[in-house]
Every structure is written in C-alpha cells, then in structure tokens.
Protein backbone atom coordinates (compact mmCIF):
# COMPACT_ATOMS: atom_id res chain seq x y z
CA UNK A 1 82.76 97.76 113.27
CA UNK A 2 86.08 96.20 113.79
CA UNK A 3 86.57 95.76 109.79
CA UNK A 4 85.86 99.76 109.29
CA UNK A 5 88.02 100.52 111.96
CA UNK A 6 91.01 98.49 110.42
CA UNK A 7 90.23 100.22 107.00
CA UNK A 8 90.14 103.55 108.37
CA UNK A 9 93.44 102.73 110.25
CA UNK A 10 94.74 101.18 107.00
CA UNK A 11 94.02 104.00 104.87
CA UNK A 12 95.35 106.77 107.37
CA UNK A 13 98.83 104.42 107.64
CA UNK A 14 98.66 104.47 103.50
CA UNK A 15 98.75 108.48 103.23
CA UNK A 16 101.69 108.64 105.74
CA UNK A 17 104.85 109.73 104.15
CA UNK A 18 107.11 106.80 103.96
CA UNK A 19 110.30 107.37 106.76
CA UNK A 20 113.46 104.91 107.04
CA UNK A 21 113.82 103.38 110.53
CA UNK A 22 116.55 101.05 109.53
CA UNK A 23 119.36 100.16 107.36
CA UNK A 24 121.10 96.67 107.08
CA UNK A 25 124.41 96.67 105.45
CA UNK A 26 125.24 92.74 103.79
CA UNK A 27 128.20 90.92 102.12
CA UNK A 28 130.83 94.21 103.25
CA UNK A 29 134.21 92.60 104.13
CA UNK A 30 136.35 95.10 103.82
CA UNK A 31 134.11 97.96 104.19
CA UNK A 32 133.06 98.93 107.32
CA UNK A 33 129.10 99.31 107.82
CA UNK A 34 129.56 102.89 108.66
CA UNK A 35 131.32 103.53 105.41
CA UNK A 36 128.89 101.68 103.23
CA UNK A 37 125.76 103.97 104.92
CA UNK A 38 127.89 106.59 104.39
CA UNK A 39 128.14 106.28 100.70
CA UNK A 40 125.07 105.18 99.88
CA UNK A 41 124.25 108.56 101.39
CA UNK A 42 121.02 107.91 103.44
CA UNK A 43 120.27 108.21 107.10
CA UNK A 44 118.00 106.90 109.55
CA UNK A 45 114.46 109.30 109.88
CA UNK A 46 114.69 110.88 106.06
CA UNK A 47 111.72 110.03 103.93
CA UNK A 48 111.50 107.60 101.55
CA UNK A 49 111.37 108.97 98.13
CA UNK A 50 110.29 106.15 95.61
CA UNK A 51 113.77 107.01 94.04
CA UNK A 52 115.57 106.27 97.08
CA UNK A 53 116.84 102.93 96.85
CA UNK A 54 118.21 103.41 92.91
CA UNK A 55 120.23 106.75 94.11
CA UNK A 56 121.48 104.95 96.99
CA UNK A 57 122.73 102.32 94.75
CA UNK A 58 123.89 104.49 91.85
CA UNK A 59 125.84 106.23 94.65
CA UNK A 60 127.11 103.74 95.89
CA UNK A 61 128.53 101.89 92.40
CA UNK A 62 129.99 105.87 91.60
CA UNK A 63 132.43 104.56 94.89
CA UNK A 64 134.03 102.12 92.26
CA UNK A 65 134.77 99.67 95.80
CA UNK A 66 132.09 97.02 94.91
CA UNK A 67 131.84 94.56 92.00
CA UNK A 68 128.04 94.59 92.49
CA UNK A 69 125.26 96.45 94.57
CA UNK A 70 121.41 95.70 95.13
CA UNK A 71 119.33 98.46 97.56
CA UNK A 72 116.14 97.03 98.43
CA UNK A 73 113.17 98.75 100.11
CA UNK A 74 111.45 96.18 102.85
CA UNK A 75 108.73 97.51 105.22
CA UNK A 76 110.05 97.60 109.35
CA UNK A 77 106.75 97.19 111.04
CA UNK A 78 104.14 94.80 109.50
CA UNK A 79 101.58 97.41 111.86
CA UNK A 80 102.86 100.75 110.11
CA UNK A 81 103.69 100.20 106.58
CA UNK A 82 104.84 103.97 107.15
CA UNK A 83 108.26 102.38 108.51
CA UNK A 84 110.65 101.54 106.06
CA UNK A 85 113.73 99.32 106.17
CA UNK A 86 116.64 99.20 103.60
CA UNK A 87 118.97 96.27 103.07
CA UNK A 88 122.09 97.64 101.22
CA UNK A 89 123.76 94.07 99.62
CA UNK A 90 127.41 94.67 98.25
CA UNK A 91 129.77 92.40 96.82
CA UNK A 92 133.18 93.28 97.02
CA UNK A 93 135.11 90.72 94.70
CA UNK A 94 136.92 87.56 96.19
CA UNK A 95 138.91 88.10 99.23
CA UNK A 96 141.06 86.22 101.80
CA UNK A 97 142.37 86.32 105.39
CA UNK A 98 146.13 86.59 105.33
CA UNK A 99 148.74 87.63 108.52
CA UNK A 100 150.43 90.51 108.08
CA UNK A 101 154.17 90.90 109.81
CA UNK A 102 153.22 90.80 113.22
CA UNK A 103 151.69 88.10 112.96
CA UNK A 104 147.78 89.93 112.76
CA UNK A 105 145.20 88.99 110.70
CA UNK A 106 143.72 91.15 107.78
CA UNK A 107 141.49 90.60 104.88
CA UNK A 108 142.82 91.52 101.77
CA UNK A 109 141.46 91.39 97.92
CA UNK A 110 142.22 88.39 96.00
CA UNK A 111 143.15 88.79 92.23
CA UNK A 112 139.89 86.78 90.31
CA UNK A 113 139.51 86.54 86.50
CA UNK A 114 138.04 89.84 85.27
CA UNK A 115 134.85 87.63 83.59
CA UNK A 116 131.57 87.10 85.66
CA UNK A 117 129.09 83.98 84.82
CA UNK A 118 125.78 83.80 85.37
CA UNK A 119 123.31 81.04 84.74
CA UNK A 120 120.23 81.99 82.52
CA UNK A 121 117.53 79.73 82.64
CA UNK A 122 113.23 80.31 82.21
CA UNK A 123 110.54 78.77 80.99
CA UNK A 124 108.21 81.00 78.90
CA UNK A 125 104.88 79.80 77.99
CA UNK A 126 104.35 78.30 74.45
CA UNK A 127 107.97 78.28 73.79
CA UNK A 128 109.41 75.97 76.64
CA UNK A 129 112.73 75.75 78.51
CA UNK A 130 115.25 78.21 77.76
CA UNK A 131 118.79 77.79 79.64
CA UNK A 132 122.54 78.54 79.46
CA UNK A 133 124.38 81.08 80.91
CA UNK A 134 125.53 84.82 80.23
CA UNK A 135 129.17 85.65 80.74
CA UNK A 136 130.29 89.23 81.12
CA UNK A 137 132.88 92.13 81.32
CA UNK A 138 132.77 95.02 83.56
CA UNK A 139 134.82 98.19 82.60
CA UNK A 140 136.01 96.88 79.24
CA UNK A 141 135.93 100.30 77.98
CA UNK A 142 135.88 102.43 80.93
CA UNK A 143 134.13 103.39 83.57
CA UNK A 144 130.13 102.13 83.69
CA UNK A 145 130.55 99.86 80.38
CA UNK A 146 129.34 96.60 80.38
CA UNK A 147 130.61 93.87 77.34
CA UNK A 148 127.80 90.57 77.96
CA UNK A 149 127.56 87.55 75.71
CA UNK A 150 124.58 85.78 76.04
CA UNK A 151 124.21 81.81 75.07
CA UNK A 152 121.39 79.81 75.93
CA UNK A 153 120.09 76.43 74.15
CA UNK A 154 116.44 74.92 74.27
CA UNK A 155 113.16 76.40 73.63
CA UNK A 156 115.54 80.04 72.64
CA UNK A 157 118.86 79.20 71.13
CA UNK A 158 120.51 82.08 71.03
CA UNK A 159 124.18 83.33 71.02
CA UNK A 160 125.20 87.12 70.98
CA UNK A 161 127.02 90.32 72.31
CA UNK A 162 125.79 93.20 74.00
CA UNK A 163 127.47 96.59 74.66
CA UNK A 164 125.72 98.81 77.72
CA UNK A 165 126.71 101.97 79.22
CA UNK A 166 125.02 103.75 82.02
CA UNK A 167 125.79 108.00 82.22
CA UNK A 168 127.36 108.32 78.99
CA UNK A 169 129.23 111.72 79.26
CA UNK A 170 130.52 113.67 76.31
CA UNK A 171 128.28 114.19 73.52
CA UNK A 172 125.76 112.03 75.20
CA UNK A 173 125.51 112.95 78.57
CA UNK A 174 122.12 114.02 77.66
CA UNK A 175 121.72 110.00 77.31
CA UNK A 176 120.99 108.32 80.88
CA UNK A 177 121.75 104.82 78.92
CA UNK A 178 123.23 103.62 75.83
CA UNK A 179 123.02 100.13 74.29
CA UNK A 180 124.23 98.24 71.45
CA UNK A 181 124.75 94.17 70.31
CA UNK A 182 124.50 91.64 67.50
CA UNK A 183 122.72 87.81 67.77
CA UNK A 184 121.83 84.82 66.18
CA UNK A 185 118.72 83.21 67.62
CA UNK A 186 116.28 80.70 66.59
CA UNK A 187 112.74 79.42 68.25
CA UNK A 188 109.69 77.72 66.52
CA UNK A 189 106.47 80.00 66.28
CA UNK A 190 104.02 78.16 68.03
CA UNK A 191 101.22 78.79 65.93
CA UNK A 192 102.90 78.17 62.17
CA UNK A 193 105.01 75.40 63.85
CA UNK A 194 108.05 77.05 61.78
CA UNK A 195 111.15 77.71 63.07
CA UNK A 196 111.96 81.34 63.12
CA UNK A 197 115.81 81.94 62.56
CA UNK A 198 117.19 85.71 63.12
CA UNK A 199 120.50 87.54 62.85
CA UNK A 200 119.77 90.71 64.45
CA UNK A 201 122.30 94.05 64.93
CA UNK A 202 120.90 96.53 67.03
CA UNK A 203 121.41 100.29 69.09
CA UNK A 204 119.53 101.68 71.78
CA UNK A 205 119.51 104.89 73.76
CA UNK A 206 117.42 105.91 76.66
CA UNK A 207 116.98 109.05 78.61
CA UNK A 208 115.17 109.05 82.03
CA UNK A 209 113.57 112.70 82.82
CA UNK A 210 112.61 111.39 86.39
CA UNK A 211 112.91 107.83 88.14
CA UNK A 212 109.44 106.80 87.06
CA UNK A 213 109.08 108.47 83.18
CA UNK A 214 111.75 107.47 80.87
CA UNK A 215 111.93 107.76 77.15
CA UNK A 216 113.62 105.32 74.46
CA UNK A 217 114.93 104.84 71.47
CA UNK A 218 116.94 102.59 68.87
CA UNK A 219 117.10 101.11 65.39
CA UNK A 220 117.96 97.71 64.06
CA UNK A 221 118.53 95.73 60.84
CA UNK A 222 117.47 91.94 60.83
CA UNK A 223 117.53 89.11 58.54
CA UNK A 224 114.86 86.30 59.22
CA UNK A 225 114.13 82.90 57.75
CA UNK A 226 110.92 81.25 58.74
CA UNK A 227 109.37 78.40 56.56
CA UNK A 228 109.98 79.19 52.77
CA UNK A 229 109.95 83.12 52.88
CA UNK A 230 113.91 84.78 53.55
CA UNK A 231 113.82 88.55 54.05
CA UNK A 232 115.39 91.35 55.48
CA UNK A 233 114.11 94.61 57.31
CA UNK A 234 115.00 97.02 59.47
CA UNK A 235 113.30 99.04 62.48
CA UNK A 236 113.04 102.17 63.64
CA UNK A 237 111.17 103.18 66.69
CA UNK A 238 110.38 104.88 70.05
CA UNK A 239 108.83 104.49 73.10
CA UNK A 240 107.93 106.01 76.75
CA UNK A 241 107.60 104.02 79.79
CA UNK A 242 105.59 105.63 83.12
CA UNK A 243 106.54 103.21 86.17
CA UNK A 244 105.59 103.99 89.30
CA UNK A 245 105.83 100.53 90.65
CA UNK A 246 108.27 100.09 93.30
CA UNK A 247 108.31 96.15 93.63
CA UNK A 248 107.71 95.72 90.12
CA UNK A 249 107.24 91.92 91.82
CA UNK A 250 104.30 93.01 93.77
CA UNK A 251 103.05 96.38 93.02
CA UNK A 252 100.78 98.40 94.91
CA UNK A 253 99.15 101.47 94.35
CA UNK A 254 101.03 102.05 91.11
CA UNK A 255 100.88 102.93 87.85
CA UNK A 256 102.99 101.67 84.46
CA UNK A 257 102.27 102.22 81.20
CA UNK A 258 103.92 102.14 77.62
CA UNK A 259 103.26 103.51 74.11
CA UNK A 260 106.01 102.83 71.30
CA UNK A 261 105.47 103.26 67.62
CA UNK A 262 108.14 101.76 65.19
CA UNK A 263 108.67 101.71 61.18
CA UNK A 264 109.39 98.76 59.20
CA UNK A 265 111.04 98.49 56.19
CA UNK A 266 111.29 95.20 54.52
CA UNK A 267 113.03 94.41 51.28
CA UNK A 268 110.21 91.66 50.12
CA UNK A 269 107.56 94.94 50.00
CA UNK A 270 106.95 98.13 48.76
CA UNK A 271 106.53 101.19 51.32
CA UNK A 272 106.70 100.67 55.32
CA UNK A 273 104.75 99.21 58.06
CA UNK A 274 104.11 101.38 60.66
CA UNK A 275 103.65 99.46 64.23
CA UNK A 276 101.70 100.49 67.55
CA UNK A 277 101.86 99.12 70.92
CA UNK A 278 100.08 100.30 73.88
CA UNK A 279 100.29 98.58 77.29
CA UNK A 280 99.03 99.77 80.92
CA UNK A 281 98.61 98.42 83.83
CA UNK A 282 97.20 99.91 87.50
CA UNK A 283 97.82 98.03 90.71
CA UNK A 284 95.23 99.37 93.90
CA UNK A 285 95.69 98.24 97.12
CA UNK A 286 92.99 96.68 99.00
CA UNK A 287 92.83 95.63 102.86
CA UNK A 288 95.74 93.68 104.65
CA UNK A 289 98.08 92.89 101.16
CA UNK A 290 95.43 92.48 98.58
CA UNK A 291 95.92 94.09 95.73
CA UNK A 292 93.40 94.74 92.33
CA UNK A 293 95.73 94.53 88.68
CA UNK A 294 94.28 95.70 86.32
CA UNK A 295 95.84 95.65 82.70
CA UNK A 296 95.19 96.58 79.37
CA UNK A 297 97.02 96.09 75.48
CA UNK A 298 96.78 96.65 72.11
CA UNK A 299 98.97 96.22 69.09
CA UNK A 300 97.94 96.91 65.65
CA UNK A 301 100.13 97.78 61.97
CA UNK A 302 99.38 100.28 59.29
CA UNK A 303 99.31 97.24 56.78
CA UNK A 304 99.15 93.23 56.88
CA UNK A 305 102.14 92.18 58.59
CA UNK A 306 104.42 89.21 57.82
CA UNK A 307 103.57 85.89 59.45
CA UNK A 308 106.52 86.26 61.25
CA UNK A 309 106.00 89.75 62.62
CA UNK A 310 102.29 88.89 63.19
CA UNK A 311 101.23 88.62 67.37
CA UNK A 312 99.84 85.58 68.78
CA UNK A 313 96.44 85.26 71.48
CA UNK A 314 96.54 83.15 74.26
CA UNK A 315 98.85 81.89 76.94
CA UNK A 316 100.59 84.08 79.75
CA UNK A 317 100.71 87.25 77.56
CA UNK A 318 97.24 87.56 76.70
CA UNK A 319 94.09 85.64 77.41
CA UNK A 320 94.60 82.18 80.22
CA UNK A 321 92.54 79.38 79.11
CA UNK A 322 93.58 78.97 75.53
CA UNK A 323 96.83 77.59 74.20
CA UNK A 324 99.80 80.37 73.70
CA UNK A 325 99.73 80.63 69.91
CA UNK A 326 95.90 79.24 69.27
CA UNK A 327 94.91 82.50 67.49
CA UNK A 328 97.03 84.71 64.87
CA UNK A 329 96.45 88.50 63.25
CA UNK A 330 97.88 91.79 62.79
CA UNK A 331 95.91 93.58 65.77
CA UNK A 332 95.56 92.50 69.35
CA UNK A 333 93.31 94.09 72.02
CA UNK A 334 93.57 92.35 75.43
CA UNK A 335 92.45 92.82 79.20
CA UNK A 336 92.67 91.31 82.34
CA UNK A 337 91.13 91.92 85.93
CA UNK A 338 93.36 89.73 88.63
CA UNK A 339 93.10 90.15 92.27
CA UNK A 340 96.53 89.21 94.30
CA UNK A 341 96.70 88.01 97.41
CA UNK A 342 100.51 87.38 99.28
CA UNK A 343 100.13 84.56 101.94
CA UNK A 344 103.50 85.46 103.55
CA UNK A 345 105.60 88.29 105.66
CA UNK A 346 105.87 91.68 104.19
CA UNK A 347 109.32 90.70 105.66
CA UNK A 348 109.90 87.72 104.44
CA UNK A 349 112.45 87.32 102.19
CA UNK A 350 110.27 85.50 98.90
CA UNK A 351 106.89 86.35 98.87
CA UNK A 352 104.59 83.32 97.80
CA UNK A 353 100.77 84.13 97.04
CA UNK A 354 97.93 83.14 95.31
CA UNK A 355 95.50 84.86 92.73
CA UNK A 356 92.02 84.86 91.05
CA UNK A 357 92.06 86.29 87.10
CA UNK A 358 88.95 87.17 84.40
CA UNK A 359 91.00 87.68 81.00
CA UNK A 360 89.51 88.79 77.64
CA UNK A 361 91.00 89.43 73.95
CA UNK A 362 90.88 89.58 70.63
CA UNK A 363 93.11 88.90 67.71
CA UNK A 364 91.84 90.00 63.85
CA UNK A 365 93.64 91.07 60.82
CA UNK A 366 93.95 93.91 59.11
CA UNK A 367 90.91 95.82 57.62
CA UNK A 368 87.90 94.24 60.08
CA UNK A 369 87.18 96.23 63.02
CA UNK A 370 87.21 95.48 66.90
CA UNK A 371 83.68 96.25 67.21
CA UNK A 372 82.64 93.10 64.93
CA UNK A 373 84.67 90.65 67.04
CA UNK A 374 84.24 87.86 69.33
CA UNK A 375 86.52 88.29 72.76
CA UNK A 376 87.82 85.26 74.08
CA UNK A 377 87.33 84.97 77.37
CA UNK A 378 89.65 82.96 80.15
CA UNK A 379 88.88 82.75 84.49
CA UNK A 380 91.22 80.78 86.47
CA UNK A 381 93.37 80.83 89.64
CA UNK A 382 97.26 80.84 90.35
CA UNK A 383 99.78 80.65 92.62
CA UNK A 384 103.04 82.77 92.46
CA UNK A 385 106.34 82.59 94.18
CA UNK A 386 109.05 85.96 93.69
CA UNK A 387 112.23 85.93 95.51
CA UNK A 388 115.37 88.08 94.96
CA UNK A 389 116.49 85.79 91.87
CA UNK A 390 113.53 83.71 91.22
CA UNK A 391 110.00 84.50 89.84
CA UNK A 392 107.70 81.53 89.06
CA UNK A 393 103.67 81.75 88.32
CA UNK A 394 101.18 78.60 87.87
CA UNK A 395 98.43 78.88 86.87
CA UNK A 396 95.03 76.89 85.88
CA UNK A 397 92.41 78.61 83.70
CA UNK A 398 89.39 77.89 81.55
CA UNK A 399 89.06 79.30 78.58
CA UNK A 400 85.47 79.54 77.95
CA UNK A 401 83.58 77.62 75.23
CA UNK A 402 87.59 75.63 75.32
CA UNK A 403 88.95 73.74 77.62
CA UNK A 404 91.05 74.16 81.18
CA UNK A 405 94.38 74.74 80.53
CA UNK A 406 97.74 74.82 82.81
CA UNK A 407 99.74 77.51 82.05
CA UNK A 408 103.44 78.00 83.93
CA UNK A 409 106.13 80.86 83.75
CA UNK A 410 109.56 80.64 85.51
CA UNK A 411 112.48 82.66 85.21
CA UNK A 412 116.24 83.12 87.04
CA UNK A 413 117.61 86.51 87.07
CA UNK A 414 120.41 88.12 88.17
C-alpha cells in the first residue's frame, strides 16, 4: 500500500508545472546579485519553461559584463520535484581590490591577456587517451564571434582552427549559428590497425525553430591517407536534431532524436555515395530517480563505402561486450535497453550512479539484408560519475558467445 501511495504521489508531483523557488547568483564581484537576477530576467514563482535556463543565459551574455555564464536548473525540494532552483554562475574577468583616494576600498577590473586556455583531455573507447588543450579568442570579429584552436596529442592528434558565431545578423539572421574551421588530425582505425591521417576544411550553419528542434547544415572538402589508398572527397549534408532532454547528463522523461543524410563525392570513384544516419533515444522516469533509456541507430550508404568511411560494432557506441572495432561494414543497426539508477542528491553537485544494460547490433555490408543477420548481443553493469566539467562511465559487459570485456569513457569539458 505504501509503494502505490508513493507512486501515486510521485506521478501527481511529475504532472505539476515546474515553478522557481530560488535563485543563487555565483562568482559576481562587481555585480551586485540584484543586478545579475535582474538581467538574466527571471523571478522567483514564474514557471519553468524547459527553455528557461538558455534564455536566462543568452540574456545575460547580450549584457556584454561577463567573460562567461552557465544557468543551471537544480531541483529545491528533494519531496516536490515541482520546486525548482537556479544557480546563475558568472565570471567576470580578473579583478583586484585597490584604495581609491580616501583611502576606501573598491574592486576594480584587471587588464588580462585577451586569450583563454582550456585543458582538453578524454578517453574514448577503442581509441585511447586524447589530451592537450584548446586556446581561444572571444570577440575577434565582433560581437558573439568566437576564433578557437584546438591541439591535442595521444590517441587524437589533432591541430586546427575554428570560427563560431552565435545570432548572425545581416543576411543571416535567419541563421541562429554559424561555423567554420580547418584541421589536421590523425588516429589509427582500430579495426584495420591503419593510421587514418585527415586535412579537413569545413562550414556549418544551424537554425533552431524552438529550444528543443533545431535544423543543420554544412559542407566540407577532405583529403585522407589511410594504409596505401590517398583520396580526396567532399560532403554535403543535413540534419535535424529533436532534444527534449534537459540534463542531457541524466535525462528524464525526454525525448532526442536525429536523422541526417549527406552526399559524398570522392575523386577515386565514379558517381556519389549517399549516407543515412538515424539515432533516437527515450529516457522514462521510473520511481524515486530511476530512469528506463532506451536507444536506437542505424547507418547505412547507397553504395560500398571506403574502408575508411566504413562504421565499426562494438565498444561504447554500439554493442558492450565486444571489442570497439571487432566488426566492420557499410550498415549498422544497433539497440540498447539500460536502466539508470543515481545513488546521490538531486542536489548534489556530481551525480554518481550505477546502471544495468542489454545491447544488441549488427554490422553487414552492402547488398545482404538485416533480416539474414546474426545480432550480437552484450549485458553488463556500470557505474557513472557527471559533474559540471567531468563525465566518466565504467563499465563491465559480456558479450555473449565472447568474452567479458571492460569498457571506460572519460571526458573534461568546459
């Protein structure tokens, strides 16, 4: 009786609209609190839209008085996940205490160097350690421009630049993002055991119609060696995203999904490749913090595709239980059923947790047909940790008619 009455309780608490009961201004110096709420434009009983914390902080970056802001949503009551809590985090550049005339103390800005490093470092299954760091510009060409150049060594070596502005205006106002960059990058395939070697130029553009449906956009021209082949081809393609996650960390009742189609056109062959992906993924919450993933994903070609081009079974991205790169083809159709379950606070500030996961897929080339293959099949169990700049997932799985495998993902973000 007790465990219907905390499910009825638990799904009236769900259909609740979501109402902010508190807002927690960091890292303001010079700013007072009041101005900060004030900006971001939210105030204390107003329901939570899931857009709410991204217009808060795209107000509060159009104030041009922080060099970085971070809204996050947090619940206020682990009994009413109805009541909401937002920490506004701003960053407003170096500054100092210095004494004015008489002798009084006040905090002033401090000039800094107009570059910003950050350290870049994960470890991505089947390909290893990646790390170095990512050193950027704001402003370099006006307001909402962005000049990056990422370097990293190890299992990615990589060295590039990247061009990003957010609310074009103009001509492209219609644009809610536009993107742009050149690199040089190298990792081994870890199937063919061949290092693949790129020099890629590439332009994106992006338009959001609402926070949670956005479509995309771009071209590029690369030029790959890998083993004896050298060839050049370039890529043309679109795609639309549906998100409704709003902890893309730990989502819960939530949607996302993405279809993209591309064209490839490679010097080495006659006529193009056309290229399908499909992804989804539903996320349904269960009692206390439980929560049911479900995922899907399939990617297939018009035609054979190079061995380079070609995607890989097994690992993190696909099917637990079976080396990342054991199986290679031209079409990939891949599931997974994982149940989450967070061992710590709704309120605490990294949420650590542990899962259970059935994964199935299949990897064939061109010209056979799904129906006439055998899915490989992986069960295992994990444990997770997410925090605001660190997201790390371990997990042990047994791929069956294989062996038990460890498989570990970690990655530092800014």
């Amino acid at each position: 009786m007790l465990t219907v009455i905390a499910l009825v309780m638990s799904l009236q608490a769900a259909q609740a609209p979501e109402v902010l009961r508190e807002i927690r201004v960091q890292g303001n110096v010079l700013t007072p609190e009041a101005e900060v709420i004030r900006l971001a434009g939210v105030a204390i009983g107003e329901v939570v839209t899931p857009g709410l914390p991204e217009e808060a902080a795209a107000r509060l970056r159009q104030a041009k008085r922080f060099e970085r802001v971070e809204v996050l949503k947090r619940f206020a009551s682990i009994a009413d996940p109805s009541q909401i809590s937002l920490v506004i985090i701003v960053d407003e550049g170096p500054v100092s205490i210095e004494l004015d005339k008489d002798n009084l103390p006040r905090v002033v800005r401090r000039r800094s160097l107009p570059f910003q490093f950050l350290p870049m470092l994960d470890f991505v299954d089947g390909y290893g350690l990646t790390y170095g760091a990512r050193v950027s510009l704001d402003s370099p060409l006006g307001e909402d421009t962005r000049l990056a150049f990422p370097m990293t060594w190890g299992g990615t070596k990589q060295v590039g630049a990247e061009f990003d502005l957010d609310r074009p205006q103009g001509v492209l106002r219609a644009l809610s993002r536009l993107q742009a960059g050149v690199s040089l990058s190298q990792r081994e395939n870890p199937y063919y055991d061949e290092e693949d070697e790129r020099t890629r130029g590439w332009v994106r553009a992006e338009r959001a119609f609402v926070p949670w449906l956005r479509l995309g956009g771009g071209a590029s021209l690369q030029r790959v060696s890998f083993a004896e082949d050298r060839d050049r081809f370039s890529d043309l393609g679109v795609d639309l995203v549906a998100d409704t996650r709003r902890d893309p960390a730990l989502p819960r009742n939530a949607v996302y999904g993405r279809a993209a189609w591309s064209r490839l056109d490679f010097t080495s062959e006659d006529g193009a490749i056309g290229r399908t992906e499909l992804a989804g993924s539903a996320y349904l919450g269960l009692l206390g913090q439980s929560v049911l993933a479900v995922g899907v994903q399939r990617q297939d070609s018009s035609r054979p595709l190079p061995a380079y081009m070609r995607p890989l079974l097994g690992g993190m991205t696909s099917v637990r239980g079976f080396a990342a790169g054991s199986e290679v083809g031209d079409t990939l159709a891949a599931g997974s059923l994982e149940l989450l379950l967070p061992i710590t606070s709704p309120m605490s500030f990294g949420k650590l947790g542990v899962s259970a996961f059935v994964d199935a897929g299949a990897i064939y080339d061109k010209g056979e047909r799904m129906a006439d293959q055998h899915f490989r099949q992986g069960y295992g169990g994990a444990v997770w940790f997410n925090a605001a700049f660190v997201r790390a997932y371990l997990a042990v799985a047994h791929g069956a008619g294989a062996s038990t495998r460890t498989h570990f993902s970690m990655a530092l973000a800014f």
